[in-house]
PDB file of N, CA and C in Angstrom:
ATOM      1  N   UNK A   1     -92.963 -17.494-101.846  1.00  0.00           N
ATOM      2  CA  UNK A   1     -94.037 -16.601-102.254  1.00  0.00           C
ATOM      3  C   UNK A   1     -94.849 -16.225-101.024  1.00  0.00           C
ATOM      4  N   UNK A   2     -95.014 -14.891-101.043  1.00  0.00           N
ATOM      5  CA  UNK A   2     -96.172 -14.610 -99.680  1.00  0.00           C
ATOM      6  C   UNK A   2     -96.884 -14.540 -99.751  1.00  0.00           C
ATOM      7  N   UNK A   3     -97.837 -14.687 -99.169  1.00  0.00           N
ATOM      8  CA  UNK A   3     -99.538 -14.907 -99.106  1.00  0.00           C
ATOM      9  C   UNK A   3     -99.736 -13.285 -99.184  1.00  0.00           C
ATOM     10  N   UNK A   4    -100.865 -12.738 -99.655  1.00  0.00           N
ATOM     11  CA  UNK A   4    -101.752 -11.456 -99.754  1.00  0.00           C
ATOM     12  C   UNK A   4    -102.675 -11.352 -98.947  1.00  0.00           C
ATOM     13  N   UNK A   5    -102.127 -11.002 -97.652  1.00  0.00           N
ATOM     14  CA  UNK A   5    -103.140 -11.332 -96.295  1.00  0.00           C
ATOM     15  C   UNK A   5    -104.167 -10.407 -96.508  1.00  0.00           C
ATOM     16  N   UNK A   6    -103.476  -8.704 -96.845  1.00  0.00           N
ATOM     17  CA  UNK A   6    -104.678  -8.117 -97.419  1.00  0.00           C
ATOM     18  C   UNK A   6    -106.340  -8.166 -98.250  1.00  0.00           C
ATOM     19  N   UNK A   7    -105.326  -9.029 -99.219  1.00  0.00           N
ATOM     20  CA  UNK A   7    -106.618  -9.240-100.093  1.00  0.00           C
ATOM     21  C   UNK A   7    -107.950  -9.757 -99.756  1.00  0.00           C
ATOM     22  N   UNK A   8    -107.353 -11.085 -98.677  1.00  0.00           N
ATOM     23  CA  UNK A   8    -108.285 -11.552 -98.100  1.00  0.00           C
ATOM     24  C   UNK A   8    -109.730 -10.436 -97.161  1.00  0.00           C
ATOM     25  N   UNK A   9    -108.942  -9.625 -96.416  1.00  0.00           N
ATOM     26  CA  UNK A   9    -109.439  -8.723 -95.747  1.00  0.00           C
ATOM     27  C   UNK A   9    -110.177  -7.812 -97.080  1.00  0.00           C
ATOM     28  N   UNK A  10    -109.668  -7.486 -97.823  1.00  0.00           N
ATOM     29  CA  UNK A  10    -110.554  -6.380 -99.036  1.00  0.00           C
ATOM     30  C   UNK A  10    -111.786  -7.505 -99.582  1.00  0.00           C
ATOM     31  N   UNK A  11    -111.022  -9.258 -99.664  1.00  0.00           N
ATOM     32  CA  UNK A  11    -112.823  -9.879-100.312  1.00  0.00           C
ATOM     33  C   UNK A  11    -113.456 -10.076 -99.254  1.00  0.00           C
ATOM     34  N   UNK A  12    -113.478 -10.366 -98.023  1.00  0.00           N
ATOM     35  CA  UNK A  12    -114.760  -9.866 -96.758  1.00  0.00           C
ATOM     36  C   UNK A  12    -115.529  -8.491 -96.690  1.00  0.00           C
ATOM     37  N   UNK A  13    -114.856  -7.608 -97.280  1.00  0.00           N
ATOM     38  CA  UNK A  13    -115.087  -6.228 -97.068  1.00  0.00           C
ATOM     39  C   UNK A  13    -116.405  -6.443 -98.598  1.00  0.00           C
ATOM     40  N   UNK A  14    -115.661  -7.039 -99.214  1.00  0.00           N
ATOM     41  CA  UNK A  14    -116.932  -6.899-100.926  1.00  0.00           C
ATOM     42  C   UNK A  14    -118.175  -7.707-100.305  1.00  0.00           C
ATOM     43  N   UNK A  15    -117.945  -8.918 -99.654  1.00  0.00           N
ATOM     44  CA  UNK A  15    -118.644  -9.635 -99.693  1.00  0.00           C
ATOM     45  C   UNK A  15    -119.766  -8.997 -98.518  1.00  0.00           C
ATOM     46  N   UNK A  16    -119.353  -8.720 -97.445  1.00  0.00           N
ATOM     47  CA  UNK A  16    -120.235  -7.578 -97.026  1.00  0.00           C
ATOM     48  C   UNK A  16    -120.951  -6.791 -97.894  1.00  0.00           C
ATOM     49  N   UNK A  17    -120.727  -5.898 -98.857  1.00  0.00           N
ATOM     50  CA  UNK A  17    -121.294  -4.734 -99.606  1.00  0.00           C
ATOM     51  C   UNK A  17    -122.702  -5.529-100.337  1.00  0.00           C
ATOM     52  N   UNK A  18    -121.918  -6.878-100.649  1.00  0.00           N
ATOM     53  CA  UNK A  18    -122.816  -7.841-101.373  1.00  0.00           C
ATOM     54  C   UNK A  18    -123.551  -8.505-100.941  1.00  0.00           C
ATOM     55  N   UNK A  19    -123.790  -8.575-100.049  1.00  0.00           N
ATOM     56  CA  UNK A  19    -124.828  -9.017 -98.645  1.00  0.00           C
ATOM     57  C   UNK A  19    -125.679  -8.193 -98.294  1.00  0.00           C
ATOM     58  N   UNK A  20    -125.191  -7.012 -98.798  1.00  0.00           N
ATOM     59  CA  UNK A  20    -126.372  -5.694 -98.448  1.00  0.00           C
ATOM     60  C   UNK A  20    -127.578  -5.645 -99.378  1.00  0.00           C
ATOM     61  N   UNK A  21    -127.217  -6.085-100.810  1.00  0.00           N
ATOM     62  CA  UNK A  21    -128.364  -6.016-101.847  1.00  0.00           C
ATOM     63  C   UNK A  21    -128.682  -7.742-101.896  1.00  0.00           C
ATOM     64  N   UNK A  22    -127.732  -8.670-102.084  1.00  0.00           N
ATOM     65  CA  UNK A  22    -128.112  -9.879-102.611  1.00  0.00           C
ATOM     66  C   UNK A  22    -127.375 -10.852-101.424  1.00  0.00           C
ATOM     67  N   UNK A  23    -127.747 -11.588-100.697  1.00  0.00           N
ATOM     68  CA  UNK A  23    -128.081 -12.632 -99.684  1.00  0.00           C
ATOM     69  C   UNK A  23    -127.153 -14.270-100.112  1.00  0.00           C
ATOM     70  N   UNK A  24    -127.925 -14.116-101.351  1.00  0.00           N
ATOM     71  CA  UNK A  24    -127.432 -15.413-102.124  1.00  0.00           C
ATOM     72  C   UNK A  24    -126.573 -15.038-102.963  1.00  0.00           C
ATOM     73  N   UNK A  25    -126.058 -14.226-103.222  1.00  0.00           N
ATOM     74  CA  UNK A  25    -125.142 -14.101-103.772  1.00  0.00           C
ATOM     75  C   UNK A  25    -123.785 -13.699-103.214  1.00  0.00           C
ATOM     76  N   UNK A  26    -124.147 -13.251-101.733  1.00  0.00           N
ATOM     77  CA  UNK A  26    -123.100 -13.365-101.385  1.00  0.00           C
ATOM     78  C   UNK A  26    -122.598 -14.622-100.688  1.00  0.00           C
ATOM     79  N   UNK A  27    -123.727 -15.327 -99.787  1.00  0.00           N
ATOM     80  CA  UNK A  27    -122.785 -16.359 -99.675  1.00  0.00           C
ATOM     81  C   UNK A  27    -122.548 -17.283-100.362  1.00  0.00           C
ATOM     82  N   UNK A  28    -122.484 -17.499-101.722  1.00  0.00           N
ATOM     83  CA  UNK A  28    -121.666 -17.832-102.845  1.00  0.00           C
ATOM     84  C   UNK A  28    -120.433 -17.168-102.783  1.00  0.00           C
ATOM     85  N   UNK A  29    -120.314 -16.144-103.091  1.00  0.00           N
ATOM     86  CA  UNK A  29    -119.008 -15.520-102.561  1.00  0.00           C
ATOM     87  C   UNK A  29    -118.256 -15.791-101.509  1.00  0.00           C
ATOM     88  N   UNK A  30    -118.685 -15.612-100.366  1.00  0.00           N
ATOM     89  CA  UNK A  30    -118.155 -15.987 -98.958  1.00  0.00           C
ATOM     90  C   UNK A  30    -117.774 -17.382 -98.813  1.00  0.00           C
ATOM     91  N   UNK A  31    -118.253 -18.449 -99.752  1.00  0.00           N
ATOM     92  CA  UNK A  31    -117.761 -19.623 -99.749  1.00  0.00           C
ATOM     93  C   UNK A  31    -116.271 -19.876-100.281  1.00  0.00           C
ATOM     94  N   UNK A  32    -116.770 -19.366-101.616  1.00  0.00           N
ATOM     95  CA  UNK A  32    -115.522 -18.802-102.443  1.00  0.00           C
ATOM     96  C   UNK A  32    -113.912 -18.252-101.655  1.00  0.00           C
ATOM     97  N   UNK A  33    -114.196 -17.351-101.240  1.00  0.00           N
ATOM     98  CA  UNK A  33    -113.546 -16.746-100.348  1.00  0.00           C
ATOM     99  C   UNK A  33    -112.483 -17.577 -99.107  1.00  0.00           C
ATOM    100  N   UNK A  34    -113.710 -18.265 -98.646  1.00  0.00           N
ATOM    101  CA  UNK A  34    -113.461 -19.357 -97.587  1.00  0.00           C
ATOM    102  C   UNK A  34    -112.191 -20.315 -98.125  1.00  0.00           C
ATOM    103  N   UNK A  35    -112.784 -21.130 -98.762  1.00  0.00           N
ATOM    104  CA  UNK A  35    -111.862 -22.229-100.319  1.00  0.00           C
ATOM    105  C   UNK A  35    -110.737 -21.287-100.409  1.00  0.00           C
ATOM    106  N   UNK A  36    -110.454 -20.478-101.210  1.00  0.00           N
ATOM    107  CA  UNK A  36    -109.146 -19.617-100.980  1.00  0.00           C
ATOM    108  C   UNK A  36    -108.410 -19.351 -99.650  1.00  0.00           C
ATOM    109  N   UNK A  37    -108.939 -19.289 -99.003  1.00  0.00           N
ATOM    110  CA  UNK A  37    -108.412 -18.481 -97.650  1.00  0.00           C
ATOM    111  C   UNK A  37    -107.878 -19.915 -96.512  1.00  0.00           C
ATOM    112  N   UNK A  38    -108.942 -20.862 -96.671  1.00  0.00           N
ATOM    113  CA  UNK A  38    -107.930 -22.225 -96.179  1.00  0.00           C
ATOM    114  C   UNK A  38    -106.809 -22.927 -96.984  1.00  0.00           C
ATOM    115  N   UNK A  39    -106.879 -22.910 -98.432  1.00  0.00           N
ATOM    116  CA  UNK A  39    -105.622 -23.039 -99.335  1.00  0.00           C
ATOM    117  C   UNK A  39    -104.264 -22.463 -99.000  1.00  0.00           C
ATOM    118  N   UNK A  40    -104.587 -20.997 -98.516  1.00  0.00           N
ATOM    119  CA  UNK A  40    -103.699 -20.072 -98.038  1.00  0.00           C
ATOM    120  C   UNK A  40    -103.251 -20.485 -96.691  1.00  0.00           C
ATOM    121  N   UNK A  41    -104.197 -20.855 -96.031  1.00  0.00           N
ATOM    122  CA  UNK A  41    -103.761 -21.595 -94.739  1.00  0.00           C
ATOM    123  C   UNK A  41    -103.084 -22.272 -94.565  1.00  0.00           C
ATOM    124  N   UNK A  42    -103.295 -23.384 -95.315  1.00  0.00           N
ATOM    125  CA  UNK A  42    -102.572 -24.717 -95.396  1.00  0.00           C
ATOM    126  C   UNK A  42    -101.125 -24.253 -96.081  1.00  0.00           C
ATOM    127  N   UNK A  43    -101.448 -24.179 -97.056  1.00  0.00           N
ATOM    128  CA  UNK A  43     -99.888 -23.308 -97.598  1.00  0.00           C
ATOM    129  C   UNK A  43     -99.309 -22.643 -96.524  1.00  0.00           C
ATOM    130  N   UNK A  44     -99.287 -21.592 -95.708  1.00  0.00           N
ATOM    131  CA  UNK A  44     -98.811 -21.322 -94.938  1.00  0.00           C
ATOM    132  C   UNK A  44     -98.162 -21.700 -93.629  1.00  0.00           C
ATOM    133  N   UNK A  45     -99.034 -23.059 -93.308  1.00  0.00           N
ATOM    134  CA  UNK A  45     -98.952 -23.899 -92.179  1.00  0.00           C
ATOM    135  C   UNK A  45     -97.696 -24.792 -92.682  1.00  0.00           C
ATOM    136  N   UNK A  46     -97.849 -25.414 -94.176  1.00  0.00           N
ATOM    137  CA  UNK A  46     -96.840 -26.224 -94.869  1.00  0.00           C
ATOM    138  C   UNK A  46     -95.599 -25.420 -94.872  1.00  0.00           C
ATOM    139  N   UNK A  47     -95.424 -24.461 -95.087  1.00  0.00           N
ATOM    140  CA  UNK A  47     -94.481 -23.461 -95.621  1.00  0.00           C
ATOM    141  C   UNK A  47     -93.600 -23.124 -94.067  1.00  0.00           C
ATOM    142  N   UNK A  48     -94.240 -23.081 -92.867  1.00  0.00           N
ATOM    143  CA  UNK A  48     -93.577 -23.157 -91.312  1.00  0.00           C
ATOM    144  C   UNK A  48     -93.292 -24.689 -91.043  1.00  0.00           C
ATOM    145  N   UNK A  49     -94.144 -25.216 -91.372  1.00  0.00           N
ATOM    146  CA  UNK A  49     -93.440 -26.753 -90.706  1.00  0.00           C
ATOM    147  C   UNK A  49     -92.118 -26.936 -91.586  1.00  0.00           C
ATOM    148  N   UNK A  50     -92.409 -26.958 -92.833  1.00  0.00           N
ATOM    149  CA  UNK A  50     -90.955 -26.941 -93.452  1.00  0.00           C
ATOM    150  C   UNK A  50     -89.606 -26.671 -93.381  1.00  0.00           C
ATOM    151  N   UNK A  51     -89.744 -25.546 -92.460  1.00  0.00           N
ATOM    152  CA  UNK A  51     -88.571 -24.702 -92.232  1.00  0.00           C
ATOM    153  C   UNK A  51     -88.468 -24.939 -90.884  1.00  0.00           C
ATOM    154  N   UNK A  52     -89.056 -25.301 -90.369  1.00  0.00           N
ATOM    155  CA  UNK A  52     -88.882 -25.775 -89.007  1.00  0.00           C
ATOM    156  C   UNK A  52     -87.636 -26.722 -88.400  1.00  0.00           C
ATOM    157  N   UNK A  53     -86.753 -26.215 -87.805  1.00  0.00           N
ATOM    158  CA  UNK A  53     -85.460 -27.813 -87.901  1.00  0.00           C
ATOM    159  C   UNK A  53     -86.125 -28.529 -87.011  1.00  0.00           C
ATOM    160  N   UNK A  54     -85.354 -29.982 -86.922  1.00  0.00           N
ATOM    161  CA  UNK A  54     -85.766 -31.452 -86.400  1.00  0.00           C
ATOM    162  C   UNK A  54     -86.095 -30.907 -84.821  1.00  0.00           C
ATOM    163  N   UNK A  55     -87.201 -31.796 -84.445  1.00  0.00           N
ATOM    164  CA  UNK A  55     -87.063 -31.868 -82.986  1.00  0.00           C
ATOM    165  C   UNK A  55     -86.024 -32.763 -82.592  1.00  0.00           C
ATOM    166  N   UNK A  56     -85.570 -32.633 -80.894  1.00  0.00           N
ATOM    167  CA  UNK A  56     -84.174 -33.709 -81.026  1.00  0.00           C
ATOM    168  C   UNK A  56     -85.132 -34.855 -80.192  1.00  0.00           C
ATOM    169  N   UNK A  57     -84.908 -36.073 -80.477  1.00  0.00           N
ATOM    170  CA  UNK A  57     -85.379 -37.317 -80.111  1.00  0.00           C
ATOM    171  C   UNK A  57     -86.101 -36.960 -78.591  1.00  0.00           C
ATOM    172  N   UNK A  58     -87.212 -37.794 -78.032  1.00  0.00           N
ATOM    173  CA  UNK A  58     -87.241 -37.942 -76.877  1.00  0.00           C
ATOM    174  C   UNK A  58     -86.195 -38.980 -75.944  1.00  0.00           C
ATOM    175  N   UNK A  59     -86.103 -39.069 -75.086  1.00  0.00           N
ATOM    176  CA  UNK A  59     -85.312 -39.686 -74.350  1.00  0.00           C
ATOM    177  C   UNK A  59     -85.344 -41.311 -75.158  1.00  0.00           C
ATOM    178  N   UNK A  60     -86.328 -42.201 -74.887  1.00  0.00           N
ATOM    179  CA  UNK A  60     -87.024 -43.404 -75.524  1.00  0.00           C
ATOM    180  C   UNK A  60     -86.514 -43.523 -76.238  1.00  0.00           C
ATOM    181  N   UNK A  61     -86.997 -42.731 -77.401  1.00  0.00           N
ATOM    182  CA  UNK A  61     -86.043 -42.924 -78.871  1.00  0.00           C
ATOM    183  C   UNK A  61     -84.427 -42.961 -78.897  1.00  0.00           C
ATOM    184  N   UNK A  62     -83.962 -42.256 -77.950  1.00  0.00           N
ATOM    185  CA  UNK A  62     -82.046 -42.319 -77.851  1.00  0.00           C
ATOM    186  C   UNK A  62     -81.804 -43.270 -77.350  1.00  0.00           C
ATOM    187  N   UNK A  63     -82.696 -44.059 -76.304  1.00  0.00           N
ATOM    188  CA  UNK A  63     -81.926 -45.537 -75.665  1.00  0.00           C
ATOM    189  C   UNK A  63     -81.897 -46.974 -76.183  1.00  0.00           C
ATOM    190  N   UNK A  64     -83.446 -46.564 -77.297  1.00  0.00           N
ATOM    191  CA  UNK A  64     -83.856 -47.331 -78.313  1.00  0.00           C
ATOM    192  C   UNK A  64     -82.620 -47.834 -79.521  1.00  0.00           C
ATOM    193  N   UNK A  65     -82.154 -46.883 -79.518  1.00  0.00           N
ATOM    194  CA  UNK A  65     -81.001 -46.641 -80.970  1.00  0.00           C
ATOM    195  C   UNK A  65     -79.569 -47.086 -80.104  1.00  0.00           C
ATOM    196  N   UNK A  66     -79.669 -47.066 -79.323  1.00  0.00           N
ATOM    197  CA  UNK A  66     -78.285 -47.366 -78.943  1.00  0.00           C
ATOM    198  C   UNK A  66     -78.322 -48.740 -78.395  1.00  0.00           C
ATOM    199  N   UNK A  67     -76.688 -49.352 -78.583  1.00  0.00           N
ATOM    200  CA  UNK A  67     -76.851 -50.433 -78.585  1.00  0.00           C
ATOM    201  C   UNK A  67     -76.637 -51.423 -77.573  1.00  0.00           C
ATOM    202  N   UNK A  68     -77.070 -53.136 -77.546  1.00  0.00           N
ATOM    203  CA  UNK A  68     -77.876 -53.197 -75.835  1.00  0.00           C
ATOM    204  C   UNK A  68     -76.558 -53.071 -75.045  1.00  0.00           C
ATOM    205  N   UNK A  69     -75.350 -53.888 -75.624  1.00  0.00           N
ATOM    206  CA  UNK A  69     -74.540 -54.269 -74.415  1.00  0.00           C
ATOM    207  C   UNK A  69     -73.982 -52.455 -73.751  1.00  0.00           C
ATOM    208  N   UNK A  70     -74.446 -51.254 -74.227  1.00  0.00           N
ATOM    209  CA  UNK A  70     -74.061 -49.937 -73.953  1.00  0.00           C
ATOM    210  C   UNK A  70     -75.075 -49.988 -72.805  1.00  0.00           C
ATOM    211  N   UNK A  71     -76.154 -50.440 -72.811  1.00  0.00           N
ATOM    212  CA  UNK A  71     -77.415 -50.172 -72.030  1.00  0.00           C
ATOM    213  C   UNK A  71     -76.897 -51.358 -70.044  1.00  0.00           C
ATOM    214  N   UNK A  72     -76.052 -51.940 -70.458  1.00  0.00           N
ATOM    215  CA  UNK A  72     -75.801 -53.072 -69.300  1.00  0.00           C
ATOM    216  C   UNK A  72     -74.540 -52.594 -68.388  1.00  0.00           C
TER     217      UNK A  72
END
């Protein structure tokens, strides 16, 4: 599912308009907004690491795993 990057950009745009008459009411809104918009974040951040393939071991970790009398 893709995020509606737009939308985000159209509720800053309200929340502006709403800042022009009412103060407190918008940043009620703008909080609002906020809460959504890091949800979306995180989702999005989750959604790349996911798909991301394995890093390959550091060195450490490969000499670690292998076994000792290979290491002598």
């Amino acid at each position: 599912m893709s995020i509606p990057w737009g939308d985000h950009l159209d509720l800053a745009r309200c929340v502006s308009l709403i800042g022009e008459n009412d103060l407190g009411e918008a940043t009620t809104a703008m909080g609002r907004c906020l809460f959504h918009l890091q949800r979306d974040l995180l989702l999005e951040t989750w959604s790349v690491r996911t798909e991301e393939p394995p890093m390959a071991l550091p060195c450490a970790q490969i000499c670690a795993k292998l076994p000792a009398d290979h290491l002598q």
